[in-house]
N, C-alpha and C. Protein backbone atom coordinates (compact mmCIF):
# COMPACT_ATOMS: atom_id res chain seq x y z
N UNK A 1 -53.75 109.53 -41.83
CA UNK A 1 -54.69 109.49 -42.95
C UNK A 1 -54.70 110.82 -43.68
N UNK A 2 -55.16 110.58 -44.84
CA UNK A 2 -54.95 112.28 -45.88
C UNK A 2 -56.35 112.47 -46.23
N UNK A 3 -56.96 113.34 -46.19
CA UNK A 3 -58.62 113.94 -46.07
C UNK A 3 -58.47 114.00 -48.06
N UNK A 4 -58.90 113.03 -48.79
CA UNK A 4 -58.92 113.50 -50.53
C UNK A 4 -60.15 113.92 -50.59
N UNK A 5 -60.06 114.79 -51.78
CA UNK A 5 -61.42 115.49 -52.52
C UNK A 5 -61.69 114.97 -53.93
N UNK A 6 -62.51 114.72 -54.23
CA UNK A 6 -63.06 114.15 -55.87
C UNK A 6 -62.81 114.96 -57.05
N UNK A 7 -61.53 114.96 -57.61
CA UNK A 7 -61.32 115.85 -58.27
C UNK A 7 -62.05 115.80 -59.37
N UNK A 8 -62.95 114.85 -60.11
CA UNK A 8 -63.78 114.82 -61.38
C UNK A 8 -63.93 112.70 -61.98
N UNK A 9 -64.31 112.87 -62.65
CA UNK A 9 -64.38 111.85 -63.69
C UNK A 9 -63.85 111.80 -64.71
N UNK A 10 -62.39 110.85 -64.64
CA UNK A 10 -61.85 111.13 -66.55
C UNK A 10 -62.22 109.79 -67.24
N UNK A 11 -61.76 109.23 -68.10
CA UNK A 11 -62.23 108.43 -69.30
C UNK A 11 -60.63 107.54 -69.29
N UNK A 12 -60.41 106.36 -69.31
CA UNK A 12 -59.38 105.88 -69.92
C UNK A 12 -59.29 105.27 -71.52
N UNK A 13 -58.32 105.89 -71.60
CA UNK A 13 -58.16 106.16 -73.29
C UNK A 13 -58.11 104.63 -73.92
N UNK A 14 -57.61 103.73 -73.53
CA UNK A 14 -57.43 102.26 -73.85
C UNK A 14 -58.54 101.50 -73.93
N UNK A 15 -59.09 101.58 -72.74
CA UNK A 15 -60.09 100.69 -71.96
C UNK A 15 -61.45 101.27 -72.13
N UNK A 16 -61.94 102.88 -72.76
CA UNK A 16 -62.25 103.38 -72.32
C UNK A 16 -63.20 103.35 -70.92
N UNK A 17 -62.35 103.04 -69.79
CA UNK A 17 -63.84 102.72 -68.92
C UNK A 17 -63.33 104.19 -67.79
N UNK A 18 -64.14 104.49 -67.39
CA UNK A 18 -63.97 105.84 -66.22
C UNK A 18 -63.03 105.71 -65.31
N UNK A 19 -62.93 106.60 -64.31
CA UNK A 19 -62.04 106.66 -63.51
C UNK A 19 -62.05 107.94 -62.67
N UNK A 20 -62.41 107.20 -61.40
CA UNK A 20 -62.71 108.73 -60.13
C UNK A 20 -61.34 109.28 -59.88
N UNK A 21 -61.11 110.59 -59.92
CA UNK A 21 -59.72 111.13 -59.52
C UNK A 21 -59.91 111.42 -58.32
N UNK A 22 -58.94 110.83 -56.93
CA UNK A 22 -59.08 111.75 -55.77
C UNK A 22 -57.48 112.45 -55.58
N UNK A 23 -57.56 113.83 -55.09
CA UNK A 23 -56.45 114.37 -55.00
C UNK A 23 -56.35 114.87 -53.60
N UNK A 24 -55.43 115.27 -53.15
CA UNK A 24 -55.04 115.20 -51.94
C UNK A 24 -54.84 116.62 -51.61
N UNK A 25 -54.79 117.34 -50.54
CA UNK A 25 -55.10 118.60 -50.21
C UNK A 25 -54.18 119.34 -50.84
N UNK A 26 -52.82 119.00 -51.41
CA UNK A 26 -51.60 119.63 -51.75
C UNK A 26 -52.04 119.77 -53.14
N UNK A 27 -52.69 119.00 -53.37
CA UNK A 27 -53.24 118.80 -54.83
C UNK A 27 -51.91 118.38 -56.07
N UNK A 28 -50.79 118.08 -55.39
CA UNK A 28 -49.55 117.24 -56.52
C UNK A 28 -49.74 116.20 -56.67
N UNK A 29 -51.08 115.13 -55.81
CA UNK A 29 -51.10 113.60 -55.88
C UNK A 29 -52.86 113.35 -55.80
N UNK A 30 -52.91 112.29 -56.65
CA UNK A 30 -54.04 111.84 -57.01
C UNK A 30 -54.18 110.16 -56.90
N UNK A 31 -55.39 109.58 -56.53
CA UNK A 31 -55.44 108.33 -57.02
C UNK A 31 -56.69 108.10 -57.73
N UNK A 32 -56.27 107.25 -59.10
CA UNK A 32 -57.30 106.95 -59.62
C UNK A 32 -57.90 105.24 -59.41
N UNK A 33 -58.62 106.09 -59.06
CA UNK A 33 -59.66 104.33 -59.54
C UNK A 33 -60.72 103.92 -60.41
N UNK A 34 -60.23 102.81 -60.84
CA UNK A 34 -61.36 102.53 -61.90
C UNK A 34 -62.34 101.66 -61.90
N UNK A 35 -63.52 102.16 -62.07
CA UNK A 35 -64.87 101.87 -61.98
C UNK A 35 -65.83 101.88 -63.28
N UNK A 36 -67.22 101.75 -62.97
CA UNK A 36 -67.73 101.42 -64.74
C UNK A 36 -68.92 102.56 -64.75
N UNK A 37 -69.56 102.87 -65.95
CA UNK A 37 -70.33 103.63 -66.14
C UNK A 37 -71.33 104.01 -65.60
N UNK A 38 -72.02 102.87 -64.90
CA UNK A 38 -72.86 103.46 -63.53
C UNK A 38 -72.39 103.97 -62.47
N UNK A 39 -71.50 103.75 -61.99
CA UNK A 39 -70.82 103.96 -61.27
C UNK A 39 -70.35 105.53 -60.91
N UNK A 40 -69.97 105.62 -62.47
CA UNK A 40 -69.63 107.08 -62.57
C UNK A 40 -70.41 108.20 -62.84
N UNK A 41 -71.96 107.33 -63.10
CA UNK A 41 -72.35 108.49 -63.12
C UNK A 41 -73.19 108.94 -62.00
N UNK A 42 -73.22 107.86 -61.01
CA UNK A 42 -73.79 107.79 -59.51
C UNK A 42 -73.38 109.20 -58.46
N UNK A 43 -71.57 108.95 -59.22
CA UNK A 43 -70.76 110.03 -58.56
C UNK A 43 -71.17 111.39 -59.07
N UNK A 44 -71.12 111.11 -60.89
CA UNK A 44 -71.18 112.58 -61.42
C UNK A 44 -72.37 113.12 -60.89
N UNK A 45 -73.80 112.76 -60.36
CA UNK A 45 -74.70 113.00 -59.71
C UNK A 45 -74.50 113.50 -58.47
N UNK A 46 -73.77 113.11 -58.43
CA UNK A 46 -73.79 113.17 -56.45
C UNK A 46 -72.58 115.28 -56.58
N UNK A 47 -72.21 114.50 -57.75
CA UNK A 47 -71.14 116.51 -57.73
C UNK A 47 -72.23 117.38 -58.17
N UNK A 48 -73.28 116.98 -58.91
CA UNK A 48 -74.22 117.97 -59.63
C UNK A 48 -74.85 118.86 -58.38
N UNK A 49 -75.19 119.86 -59.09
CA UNK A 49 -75.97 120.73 -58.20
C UNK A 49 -77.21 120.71 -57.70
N UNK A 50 -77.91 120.61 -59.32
CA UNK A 50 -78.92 119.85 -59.50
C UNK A 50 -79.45 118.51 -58.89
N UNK A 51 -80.39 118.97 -58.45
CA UNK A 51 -81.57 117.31 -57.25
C UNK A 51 -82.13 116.96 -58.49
N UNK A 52 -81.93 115.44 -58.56
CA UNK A 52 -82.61 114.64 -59.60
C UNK A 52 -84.44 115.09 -59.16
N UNK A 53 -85.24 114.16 -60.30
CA UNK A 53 -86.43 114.49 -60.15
C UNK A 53 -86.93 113.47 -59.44
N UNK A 54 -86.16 112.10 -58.87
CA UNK A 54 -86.78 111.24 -57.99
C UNK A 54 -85.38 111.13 -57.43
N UNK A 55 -85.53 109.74 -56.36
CA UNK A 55 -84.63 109.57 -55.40
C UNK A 55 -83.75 108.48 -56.45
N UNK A 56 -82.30 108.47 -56.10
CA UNK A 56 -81.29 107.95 -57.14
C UNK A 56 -81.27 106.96 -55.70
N UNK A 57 -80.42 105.78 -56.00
CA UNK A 57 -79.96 104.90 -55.11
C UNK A 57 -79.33 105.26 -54.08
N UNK A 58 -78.41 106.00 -54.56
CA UNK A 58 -77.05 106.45 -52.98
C UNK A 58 -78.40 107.92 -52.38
N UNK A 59 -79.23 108.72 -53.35
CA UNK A 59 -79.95 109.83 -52.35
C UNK A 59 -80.77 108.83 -51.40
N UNK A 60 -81.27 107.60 -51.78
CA UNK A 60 -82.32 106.68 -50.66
C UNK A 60 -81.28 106.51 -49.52
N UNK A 61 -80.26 106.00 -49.85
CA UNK A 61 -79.07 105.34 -48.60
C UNK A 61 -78.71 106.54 -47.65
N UNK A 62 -78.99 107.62 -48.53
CA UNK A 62 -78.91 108.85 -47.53
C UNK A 62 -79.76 109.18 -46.75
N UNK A 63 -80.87 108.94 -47.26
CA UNK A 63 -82.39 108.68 -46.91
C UNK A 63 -82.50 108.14 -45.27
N UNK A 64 -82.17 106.81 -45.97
CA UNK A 64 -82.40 105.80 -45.01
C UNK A 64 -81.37 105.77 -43.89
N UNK A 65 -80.11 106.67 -43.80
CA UNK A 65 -78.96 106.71 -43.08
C UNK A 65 -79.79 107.80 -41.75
N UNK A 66 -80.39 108.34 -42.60
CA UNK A 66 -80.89 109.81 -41.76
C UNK A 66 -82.47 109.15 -40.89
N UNK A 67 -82.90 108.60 -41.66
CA UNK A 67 -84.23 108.20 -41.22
C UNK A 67 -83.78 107.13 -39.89
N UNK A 68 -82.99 106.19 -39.69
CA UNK A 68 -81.98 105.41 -38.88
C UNK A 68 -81.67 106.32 -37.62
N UNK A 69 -81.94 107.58 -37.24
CA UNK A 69 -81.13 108.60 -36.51
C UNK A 69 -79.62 108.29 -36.72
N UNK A 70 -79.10 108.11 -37.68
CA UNK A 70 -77.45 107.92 -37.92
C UNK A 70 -77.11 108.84 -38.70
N UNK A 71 -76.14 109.15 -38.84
CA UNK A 71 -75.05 110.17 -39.61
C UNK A 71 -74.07 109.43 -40.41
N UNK A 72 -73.18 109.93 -41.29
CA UNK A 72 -72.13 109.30 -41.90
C UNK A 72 -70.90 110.36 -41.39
N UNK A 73 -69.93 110.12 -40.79
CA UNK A 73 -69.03 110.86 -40.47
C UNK A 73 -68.06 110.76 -40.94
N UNK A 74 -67.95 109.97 -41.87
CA UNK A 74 -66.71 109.78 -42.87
C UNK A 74 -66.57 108.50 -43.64
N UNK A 75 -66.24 108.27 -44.87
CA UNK A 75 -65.47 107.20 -45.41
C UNK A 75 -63.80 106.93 -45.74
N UNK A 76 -63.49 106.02 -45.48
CA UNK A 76 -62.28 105.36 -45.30
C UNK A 76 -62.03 104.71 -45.99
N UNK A 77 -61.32 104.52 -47.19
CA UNK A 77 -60.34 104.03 -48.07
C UNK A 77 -59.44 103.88 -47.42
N UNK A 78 -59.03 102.38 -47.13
CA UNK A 78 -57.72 101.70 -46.06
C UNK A 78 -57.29 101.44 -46.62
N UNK A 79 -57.42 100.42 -47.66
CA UNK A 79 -56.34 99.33 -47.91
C UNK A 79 -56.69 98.88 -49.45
N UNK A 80 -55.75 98.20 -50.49
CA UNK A 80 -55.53 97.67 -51.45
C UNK A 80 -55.39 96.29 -51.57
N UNK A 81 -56.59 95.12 -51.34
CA UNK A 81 -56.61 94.16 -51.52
C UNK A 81 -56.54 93.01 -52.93
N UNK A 82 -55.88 92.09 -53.12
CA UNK A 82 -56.03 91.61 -54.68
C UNK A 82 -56.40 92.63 -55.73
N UNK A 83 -55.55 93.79 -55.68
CA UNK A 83 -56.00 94.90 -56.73
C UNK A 83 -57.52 95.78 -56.45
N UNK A 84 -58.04 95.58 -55.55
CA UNK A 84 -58.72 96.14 -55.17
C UNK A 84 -58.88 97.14 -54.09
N UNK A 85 -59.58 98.52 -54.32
CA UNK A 85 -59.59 99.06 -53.02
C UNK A 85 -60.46 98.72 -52.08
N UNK A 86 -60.39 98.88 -50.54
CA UNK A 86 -61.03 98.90 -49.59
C UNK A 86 -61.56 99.84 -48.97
N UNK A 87 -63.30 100.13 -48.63
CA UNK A 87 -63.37 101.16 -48.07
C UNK A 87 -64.10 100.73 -46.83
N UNK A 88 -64.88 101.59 -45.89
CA UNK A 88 -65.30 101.33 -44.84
C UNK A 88 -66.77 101.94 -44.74
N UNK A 89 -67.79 102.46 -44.46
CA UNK A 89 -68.55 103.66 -44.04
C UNK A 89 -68.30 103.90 -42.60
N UNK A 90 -67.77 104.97 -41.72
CA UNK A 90 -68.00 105.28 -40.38
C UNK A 90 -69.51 106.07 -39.71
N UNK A 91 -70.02 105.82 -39.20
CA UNK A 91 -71.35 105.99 -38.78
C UNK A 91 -71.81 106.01 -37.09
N UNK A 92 -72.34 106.71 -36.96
CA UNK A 92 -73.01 107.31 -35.45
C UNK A 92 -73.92 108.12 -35.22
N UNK A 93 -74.33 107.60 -34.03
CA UNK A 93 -76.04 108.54 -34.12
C UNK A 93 -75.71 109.70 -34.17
N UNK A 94 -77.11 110.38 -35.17
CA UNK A 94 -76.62 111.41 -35.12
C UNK A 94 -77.48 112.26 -33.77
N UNK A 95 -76.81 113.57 -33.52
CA UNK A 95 -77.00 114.53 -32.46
C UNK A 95 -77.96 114.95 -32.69
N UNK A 96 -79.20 114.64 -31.72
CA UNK A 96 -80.90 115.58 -31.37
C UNK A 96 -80.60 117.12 -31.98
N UNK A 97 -81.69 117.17 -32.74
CA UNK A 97 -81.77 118.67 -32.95
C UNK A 97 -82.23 119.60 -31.98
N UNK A 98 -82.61 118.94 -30.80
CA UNK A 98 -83.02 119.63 -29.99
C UNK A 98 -82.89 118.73 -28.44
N UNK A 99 -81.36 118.74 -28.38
CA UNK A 99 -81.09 118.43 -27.26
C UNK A 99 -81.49 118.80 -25.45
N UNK A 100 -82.06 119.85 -26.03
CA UNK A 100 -82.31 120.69 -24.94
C UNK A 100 -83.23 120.26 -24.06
N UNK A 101 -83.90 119.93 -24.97
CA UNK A 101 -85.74 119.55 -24.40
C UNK A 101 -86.10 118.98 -22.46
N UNK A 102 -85.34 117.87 -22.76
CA UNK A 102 -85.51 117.25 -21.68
C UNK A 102 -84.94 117.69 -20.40
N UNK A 103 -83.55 118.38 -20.62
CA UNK A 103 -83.37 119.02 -19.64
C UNK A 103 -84.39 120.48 -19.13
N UNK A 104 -85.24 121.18 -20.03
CA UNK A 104 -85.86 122.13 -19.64
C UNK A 104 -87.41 121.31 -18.97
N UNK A 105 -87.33 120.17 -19.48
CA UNK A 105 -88.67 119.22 -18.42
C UNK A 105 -88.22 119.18 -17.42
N UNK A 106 -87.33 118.83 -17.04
CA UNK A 106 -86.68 118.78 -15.59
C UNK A 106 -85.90 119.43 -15.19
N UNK A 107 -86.27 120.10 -14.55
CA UNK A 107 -85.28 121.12 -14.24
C UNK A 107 -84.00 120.90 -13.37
N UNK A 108 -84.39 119.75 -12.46
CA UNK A 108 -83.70 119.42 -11.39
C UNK A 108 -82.71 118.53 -11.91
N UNK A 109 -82.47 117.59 -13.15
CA UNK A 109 -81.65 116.60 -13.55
C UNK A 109 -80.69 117.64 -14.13
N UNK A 110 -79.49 117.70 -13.58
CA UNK A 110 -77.95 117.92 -13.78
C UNK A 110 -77.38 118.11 -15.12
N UNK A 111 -76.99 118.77 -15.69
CA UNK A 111 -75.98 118.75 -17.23
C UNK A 111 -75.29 117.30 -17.20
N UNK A 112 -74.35 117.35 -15.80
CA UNK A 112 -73.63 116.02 -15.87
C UNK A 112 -74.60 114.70 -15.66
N UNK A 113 -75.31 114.83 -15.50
CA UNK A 113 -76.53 113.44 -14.98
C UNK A 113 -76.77 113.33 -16.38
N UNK A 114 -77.57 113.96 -17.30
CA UNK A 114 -78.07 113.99 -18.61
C UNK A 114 -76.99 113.42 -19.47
N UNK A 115 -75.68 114.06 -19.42
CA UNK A 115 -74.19 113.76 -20.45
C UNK A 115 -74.31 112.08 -20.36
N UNK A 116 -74.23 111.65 -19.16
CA UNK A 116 -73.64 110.24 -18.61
C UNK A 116 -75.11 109.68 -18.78
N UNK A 117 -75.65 109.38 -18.95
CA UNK A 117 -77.62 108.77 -19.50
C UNK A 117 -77.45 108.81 -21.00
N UNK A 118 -76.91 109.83 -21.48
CA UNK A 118 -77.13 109.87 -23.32
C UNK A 118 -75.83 108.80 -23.67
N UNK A 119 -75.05 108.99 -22.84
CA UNK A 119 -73.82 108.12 -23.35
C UNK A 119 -73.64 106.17 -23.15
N UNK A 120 -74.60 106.42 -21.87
CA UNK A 120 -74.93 104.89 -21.91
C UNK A 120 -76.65 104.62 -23.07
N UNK A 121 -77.09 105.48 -23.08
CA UNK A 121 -78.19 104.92 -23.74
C UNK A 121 -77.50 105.03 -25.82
N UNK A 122 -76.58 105.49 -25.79
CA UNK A 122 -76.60 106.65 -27.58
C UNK A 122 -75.69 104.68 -27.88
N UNK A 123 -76.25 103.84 -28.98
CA UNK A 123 -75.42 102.98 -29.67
C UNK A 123 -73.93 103.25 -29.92
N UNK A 124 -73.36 102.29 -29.88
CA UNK A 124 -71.95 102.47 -30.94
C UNK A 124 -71.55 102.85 -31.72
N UNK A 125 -70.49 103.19 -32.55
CA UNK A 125 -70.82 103.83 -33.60
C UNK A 125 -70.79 102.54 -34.79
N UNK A 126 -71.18 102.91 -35.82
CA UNK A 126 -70.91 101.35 -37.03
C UNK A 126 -69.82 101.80 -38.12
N UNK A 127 -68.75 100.47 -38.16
CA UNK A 127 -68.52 100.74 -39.29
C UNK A 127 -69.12 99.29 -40.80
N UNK A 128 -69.30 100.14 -42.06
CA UNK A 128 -69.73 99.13 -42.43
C UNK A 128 -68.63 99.39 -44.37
N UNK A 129 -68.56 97.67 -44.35
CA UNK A 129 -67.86 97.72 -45.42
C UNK A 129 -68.26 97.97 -47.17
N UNK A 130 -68.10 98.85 -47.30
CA UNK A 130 -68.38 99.24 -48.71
C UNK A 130 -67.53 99.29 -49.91
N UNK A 131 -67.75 99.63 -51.17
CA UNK A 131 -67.13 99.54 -52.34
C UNK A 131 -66.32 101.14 -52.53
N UNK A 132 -65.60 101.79 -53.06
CA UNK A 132 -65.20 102.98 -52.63
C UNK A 132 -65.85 103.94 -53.27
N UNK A 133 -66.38 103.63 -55.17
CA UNK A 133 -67.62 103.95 -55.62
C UNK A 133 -68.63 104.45 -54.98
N UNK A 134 -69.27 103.63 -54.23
CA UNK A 134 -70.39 103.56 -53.54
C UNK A 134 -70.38 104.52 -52.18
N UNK A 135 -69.32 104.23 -51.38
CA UNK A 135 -68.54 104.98 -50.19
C UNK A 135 -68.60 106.76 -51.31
N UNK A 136 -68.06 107.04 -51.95
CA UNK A 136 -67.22 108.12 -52.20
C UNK A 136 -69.22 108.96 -52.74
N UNK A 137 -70.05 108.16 -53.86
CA UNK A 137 -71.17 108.54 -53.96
C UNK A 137 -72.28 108.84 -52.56
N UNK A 138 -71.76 108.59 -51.87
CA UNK A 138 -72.90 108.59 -50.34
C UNK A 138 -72.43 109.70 -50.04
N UNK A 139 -70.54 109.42 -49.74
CA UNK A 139 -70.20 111.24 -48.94
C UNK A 139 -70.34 112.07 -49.74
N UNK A 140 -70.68 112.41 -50.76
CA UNK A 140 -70.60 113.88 -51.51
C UNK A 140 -72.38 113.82 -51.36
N UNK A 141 -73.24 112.87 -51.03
CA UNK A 141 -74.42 113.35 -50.82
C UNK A 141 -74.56 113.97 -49.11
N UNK A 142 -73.94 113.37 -48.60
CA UNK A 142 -74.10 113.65 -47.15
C UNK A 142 -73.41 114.83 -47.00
N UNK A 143 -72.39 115.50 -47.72
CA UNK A 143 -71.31 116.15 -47.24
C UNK A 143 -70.38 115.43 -46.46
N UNK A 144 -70.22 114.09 -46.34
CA UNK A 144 -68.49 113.53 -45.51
C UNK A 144 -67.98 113.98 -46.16
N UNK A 145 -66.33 113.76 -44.98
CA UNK A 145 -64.78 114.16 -45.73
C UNK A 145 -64.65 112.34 -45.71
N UNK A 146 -63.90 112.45 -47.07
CA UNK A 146 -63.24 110.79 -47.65
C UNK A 146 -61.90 110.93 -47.22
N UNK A 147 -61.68 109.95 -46.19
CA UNK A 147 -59.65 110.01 -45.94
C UNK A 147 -59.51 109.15 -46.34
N UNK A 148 -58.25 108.69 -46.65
CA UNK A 148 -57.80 107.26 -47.53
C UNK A 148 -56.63 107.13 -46.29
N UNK A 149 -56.32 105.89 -45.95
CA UNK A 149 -54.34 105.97 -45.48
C UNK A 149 -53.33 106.43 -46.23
N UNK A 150 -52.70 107.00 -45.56
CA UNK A 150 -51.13 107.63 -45.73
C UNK A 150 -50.91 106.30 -47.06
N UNK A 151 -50.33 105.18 -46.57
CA UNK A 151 -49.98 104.43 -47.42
C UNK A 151 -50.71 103.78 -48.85
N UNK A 152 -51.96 103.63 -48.47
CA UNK A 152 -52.35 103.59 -49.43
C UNK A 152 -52.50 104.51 -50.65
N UNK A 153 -52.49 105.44 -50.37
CA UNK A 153 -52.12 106.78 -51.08
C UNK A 153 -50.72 107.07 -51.59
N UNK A 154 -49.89 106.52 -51.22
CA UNK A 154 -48.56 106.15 -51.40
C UNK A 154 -48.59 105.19 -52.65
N UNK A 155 -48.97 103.96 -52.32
CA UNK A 155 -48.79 103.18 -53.54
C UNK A 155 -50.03 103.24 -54.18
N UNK A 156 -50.53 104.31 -54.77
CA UNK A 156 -51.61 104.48 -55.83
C UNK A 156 -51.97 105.62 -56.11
N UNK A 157 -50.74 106.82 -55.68
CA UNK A 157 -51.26 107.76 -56.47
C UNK A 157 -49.95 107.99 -57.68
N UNK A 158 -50.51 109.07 -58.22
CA UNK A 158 -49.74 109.68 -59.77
C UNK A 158 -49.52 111.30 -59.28
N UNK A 159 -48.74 111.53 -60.08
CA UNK A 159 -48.56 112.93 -59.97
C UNK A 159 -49.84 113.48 -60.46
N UNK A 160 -50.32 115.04 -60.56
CA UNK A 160 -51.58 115.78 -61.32
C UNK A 160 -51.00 116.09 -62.32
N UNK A 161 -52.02 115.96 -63.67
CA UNK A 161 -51.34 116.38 -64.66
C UNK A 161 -53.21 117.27 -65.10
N UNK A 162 -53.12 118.57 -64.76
CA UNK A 162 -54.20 119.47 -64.42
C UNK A 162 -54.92 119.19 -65.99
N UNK A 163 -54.19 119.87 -67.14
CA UNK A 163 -54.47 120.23 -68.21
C UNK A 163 -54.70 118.32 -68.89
N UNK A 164 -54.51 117.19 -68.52
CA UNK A 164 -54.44 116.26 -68.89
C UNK A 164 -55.84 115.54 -68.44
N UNK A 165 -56.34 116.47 -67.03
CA UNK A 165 -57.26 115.75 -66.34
C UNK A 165 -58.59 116.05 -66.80
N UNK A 166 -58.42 117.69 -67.10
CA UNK A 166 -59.56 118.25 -67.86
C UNK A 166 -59.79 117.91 -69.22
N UNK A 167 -59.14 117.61 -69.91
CA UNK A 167 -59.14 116.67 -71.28
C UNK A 167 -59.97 115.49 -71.00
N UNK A 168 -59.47 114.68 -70.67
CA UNK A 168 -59.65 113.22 -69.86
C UNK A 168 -61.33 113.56 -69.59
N UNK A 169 -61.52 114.47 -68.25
CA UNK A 169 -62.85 114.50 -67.85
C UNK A 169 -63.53 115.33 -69.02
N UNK A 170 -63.45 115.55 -70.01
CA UNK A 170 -64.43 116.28 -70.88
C UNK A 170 -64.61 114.99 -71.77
N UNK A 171 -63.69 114.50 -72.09
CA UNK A 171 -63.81 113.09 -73.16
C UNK A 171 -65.21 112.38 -72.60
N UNK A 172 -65.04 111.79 -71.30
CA UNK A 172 -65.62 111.19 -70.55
C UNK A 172 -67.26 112.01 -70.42
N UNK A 173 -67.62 113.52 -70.83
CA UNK A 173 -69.22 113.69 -70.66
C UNK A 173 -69.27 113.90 -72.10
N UNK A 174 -68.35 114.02 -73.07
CA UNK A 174 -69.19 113.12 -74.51
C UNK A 174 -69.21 112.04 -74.70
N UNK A 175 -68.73 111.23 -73.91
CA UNK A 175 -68.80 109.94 -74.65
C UNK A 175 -70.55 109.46 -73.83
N UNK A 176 -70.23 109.51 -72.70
CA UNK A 176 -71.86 110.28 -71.73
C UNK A 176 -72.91 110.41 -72.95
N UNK A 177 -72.62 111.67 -73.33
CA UNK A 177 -73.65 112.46 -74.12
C UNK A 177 -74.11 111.67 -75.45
N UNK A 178 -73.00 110.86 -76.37
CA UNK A 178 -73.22 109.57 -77.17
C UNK A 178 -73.47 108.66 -76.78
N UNK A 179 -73.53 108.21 -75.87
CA UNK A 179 -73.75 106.55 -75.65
C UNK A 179 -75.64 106.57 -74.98
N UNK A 180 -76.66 105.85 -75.43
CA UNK A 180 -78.00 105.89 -75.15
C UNK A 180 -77.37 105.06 -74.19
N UNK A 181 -78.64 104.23 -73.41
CA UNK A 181 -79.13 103.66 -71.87
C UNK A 181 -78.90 102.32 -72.92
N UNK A 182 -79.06 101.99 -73.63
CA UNK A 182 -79.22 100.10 -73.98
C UNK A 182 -77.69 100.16 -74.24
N UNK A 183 -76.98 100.99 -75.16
CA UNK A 183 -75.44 100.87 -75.17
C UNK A 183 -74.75 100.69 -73.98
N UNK A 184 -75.14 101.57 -73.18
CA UNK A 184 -74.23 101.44 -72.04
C UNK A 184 -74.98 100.32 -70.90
N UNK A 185 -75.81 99.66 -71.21
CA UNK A 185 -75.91 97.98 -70.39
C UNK A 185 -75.34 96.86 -71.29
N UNK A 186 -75.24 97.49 -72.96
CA UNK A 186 -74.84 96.12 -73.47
C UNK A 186 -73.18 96.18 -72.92
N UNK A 187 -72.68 97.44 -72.92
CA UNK A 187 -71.24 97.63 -72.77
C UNK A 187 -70.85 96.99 -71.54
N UNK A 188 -71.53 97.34 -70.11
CA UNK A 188 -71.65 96.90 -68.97
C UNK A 188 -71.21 95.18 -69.13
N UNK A 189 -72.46 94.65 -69.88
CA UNK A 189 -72.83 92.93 -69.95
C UNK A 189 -71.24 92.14 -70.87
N UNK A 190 -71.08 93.10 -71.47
CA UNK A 190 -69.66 92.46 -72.37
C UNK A 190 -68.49 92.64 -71.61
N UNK A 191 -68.11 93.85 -70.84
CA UNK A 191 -66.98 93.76 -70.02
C UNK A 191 -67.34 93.39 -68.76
N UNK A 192 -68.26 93.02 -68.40
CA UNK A 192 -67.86 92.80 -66.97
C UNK A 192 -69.34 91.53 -67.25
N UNK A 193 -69.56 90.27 -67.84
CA UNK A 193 -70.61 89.35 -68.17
C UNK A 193 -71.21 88.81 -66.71
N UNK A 194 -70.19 88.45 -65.70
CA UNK A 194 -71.00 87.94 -64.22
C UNK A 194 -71.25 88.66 -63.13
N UNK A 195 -70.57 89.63 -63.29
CA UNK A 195 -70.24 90.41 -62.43
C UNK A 195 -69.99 91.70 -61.58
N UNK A 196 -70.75 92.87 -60.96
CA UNK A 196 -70.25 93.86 -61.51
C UNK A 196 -68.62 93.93 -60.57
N UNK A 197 -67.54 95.14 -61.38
CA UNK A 197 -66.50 94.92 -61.63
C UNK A 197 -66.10 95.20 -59.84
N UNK A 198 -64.71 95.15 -58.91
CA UNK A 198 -64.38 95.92 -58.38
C UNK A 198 -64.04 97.27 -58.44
N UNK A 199 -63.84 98.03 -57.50
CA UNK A 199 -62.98 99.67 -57.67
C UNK A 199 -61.36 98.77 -58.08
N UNK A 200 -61.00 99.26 -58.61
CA UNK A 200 -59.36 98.48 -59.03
C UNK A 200 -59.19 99.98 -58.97
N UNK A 201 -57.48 100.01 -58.60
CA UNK A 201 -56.02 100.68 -58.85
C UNK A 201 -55.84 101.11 -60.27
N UNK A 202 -54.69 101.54 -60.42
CA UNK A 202 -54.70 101.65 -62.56
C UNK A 202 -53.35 100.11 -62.31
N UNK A 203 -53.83 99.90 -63.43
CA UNK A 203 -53.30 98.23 -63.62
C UNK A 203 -51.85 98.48 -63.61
């Protein structure tokens, strides 16, 4: 598997509809996927520095991931189904902040007695199936690393074209900056009328 990083949000020039860049540690390969205006800006949120002034959807899921005693330990982009990507969430309790405790109540219960009790009592870990959108907006709130497969990364990335990408992603926060909230649901309702869209490949 290859650990990608979110290289930005560009704009497709045709279609105009967005498109998450992930690039790969070498940074010569990227895959884009394309997704729709909420979508992107779920993500562009999730890169901001800036804490919204209430809780956004993916900050609740983070919320509620943490409130769960669970962690997110990674998302997984596997596979390319009917033009679509596949992702996963990986998940496990997360580790007591204060593991200690119980062993200083008892003094007499063992390091190894305690290890083998947490391990039969601590759940499984979960994986659960998500959109890669959605997956990729959770880990940049949580801090996960996003790996994709070797292969899938194979048949869906492009070379970087640096100076092409920063173009691309600047297009994409004016068109942002022009478009009000009713434009961009009527836009939503006309391209995508039943449905919202998959993460797709570039066509």
């Amino acid at each position: 598997m290859v650990e990608m990083r979110v290289a930005g949000i560009a704009l497709d020039a045709a279609s105009r509809s967005p498109i998450v860049l992930l690039r790969d540690p070498s940074g010569r390969r990227q895959v884009p996927i394309w997704i729709d205006q909420a979508q992107a800006q779920n993500i562009l949120a999730g890169l901001s520095d800036e804490a919204p002034l209430r809780p956004l959807s993916h900050d609740l899921m983070a919320s509620l991931i943490d409130a769960g005693g669970l962690q997110l330990d990674r998302v997984v982009i596997h596979t390319i189904e009917d033009s679509t990507f596949r992702a996963v969430l990986k998940l496990s309790p997360a580790e007591p902040e204060h593991a200690n405790l119980e062993a200083q109540a008892d003094e007499t219960q063992t390091a190894e007695a305690q290890t083998a009790e947490a391990a039969v009592q601590a759940p499984a870990g979960l994986e659960i199936d998500a959109r890669p959108s959605d997956a990729i907006a959770l880990a940049l709130r949580t801090g996960s690393p996003i790996w994709m497969l070797e292969e899938v990364v194979a048949d869906a990335s492009i070379p970087v074209d640096a100076e092409a990408d920063a173009e691309d992603q600047d297009n994409f926060r004016r068109f942002l900056d022009s478009t009000s909230p009713a434009d961009l649901v009527r836009h939503l309702k006309q391209a995508h009328p039943e449905a919202e869209p998959p993460d797709t490949p570039a066509p």
